[in-house]
C-alpha atoms as a PDB file:
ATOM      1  CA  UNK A   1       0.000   0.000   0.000  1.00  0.00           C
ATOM      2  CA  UNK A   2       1.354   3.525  -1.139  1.00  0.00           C
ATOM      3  CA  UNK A   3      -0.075   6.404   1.086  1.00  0.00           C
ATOM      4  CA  UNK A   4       0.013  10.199   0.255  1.00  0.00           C
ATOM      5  CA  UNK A   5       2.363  12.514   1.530  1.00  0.00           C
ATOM      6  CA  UNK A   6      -0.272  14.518   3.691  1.00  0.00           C
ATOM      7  CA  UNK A   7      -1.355  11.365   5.360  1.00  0.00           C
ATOM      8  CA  UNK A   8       2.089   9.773   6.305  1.00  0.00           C
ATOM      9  CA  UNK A   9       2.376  13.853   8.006  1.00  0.00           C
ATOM     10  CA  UNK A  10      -0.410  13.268   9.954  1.00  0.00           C
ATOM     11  CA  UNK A  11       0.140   9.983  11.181  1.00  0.00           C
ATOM     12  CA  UNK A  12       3.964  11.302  11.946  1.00  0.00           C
ATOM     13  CA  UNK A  13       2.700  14.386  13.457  1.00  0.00           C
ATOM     14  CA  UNK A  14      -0.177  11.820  15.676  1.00  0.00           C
ATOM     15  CA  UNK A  15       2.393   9.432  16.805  1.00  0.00           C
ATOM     16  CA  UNK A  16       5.588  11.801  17.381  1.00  0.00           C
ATOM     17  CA  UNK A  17       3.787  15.257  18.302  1.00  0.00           C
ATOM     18  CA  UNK A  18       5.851  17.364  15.816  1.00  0.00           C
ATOM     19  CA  UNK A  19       6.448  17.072  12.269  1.00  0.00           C
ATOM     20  CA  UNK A  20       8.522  15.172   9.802  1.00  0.00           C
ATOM     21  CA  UNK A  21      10.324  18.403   9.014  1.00  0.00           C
ATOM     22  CA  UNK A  22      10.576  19.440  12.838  1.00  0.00           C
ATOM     23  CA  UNK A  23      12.050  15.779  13.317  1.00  0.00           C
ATOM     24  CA  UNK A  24      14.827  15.730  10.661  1.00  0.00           C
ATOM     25  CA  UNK A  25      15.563  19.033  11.391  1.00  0.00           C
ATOM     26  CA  UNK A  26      16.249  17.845  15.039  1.00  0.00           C
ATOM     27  CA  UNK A  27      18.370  15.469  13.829  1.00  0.00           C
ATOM     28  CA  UNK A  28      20.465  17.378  11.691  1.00  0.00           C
ATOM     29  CA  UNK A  29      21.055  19.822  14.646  1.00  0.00           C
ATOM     30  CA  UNK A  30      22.262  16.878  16.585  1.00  0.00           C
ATOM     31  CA  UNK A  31      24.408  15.794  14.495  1.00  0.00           C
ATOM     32  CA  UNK A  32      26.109  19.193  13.734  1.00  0.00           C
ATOM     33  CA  UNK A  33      26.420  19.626  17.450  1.00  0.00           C
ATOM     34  CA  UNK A  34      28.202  16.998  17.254  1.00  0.00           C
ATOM     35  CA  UNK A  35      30.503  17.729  14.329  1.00  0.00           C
ATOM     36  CA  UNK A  36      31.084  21.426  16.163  1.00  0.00           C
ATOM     37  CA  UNK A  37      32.484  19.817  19.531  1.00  0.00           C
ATOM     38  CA  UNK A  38      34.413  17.099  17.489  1.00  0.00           C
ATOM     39  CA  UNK A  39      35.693  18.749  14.471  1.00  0.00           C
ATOM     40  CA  UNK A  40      37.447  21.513  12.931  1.00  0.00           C
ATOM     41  CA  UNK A  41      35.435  21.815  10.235  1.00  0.00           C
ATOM     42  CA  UNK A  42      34.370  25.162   9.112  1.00  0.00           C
ATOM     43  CA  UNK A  43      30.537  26.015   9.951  1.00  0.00           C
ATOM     44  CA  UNK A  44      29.024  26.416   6.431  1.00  0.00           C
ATOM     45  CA  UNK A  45      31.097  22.706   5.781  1.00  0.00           C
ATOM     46  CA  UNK A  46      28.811  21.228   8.796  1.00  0.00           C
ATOM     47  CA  UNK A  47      25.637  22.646   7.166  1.00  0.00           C
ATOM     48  CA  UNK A  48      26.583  20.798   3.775  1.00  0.00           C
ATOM     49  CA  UNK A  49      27.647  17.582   5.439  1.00  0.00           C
ATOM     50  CA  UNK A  50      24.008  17.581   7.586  1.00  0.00           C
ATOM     51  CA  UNK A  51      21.941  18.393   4.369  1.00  0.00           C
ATOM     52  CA  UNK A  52      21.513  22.591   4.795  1.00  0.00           C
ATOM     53  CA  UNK A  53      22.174  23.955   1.486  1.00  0.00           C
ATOM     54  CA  UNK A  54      21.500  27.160   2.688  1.00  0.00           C
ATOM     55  CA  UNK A  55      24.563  28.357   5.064  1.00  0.00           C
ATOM     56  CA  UNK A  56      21.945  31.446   6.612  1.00  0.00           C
ATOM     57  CA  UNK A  57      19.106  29.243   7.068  1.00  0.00           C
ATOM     58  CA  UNK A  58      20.827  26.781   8.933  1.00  0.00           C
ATOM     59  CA  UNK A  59      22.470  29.567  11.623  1.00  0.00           C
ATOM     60  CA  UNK A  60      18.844  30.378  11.491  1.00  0.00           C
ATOM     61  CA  UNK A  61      17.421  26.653  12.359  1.00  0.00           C
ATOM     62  CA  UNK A  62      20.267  25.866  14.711  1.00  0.00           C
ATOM     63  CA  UNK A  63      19.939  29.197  16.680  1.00  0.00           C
ATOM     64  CA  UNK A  64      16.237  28.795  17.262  1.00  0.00           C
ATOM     65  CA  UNK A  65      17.008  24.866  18.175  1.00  0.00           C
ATOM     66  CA  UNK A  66      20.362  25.263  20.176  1.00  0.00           C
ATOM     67  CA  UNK A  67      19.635  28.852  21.770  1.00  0.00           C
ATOM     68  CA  UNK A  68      23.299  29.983  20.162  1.00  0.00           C
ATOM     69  CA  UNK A  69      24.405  30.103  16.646  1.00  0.00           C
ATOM     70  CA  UNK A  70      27.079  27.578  15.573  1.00  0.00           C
ATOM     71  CA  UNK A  71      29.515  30.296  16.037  1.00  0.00           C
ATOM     72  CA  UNK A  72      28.673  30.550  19.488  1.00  0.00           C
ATOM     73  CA  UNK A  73      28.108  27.429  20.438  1.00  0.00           C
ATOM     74  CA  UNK A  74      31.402  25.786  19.672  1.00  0.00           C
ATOM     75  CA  UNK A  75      33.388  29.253  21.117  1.00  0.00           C
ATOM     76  CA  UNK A  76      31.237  28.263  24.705  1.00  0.00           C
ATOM     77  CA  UNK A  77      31.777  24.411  24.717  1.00  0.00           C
ATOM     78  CA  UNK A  78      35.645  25.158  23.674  1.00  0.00           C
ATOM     79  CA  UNK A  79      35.915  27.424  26.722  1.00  0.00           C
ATOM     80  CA  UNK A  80      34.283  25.061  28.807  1.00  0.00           C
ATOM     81  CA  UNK A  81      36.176  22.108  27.643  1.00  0.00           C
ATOM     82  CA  UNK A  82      39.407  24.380  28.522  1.00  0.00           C
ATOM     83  CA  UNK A  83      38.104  25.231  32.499  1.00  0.00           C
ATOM     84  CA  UNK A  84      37.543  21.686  32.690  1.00  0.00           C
ATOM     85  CA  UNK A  85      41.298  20.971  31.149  1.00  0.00           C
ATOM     86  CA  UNK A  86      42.872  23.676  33.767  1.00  0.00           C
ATOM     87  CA  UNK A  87      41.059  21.988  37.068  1.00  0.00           C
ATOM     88  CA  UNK A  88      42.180  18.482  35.967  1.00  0.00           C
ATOM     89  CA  UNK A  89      45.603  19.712  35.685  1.00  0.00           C
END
């Protein structure tokens, strides 16, 4: 059985509460958090390699997601990682 776009959105919406879109979006975030805190790539590189093709829209997405943009987000977690580093030592 094929079913139509709108329905398989509804039934993803009724058994996740958000949308198909919300959800991969979600999961591209993740995964460029994750390629900001373990990587060197360059930000716009991230976006590519986590399907944005759109560099803007993606700060965008990841800012209202995250809180921070990219940017941001990797300069606080590298600090952090650092003050964690220093009281080790």
């Amino acid at each position: 059985h094929f079913i139509t776009p709108n329905y398989f959105s509804m039934l993803f919406k009724k058994e996740t509460g958000q949308s198909f879109s919300e959800y991969v979006n979600g999961l591209r975030i993740q995964k460029s958090v994750e390629l900001l805190l373990n990587t060197s790539n360059k930000v716009f590189e991230i976006a590519e390699y986590v399907g944005y093709k759109e560099y803007k829209y993606f700060v965008q997405v990841f800012k209202k997601q995250v809180g921070f943009t990219p940017t941001q987000y990797r300069r606080m977690n590298a600090a952090q990682e650092s003050r964690e580093k220093q009281i080790e030592s």
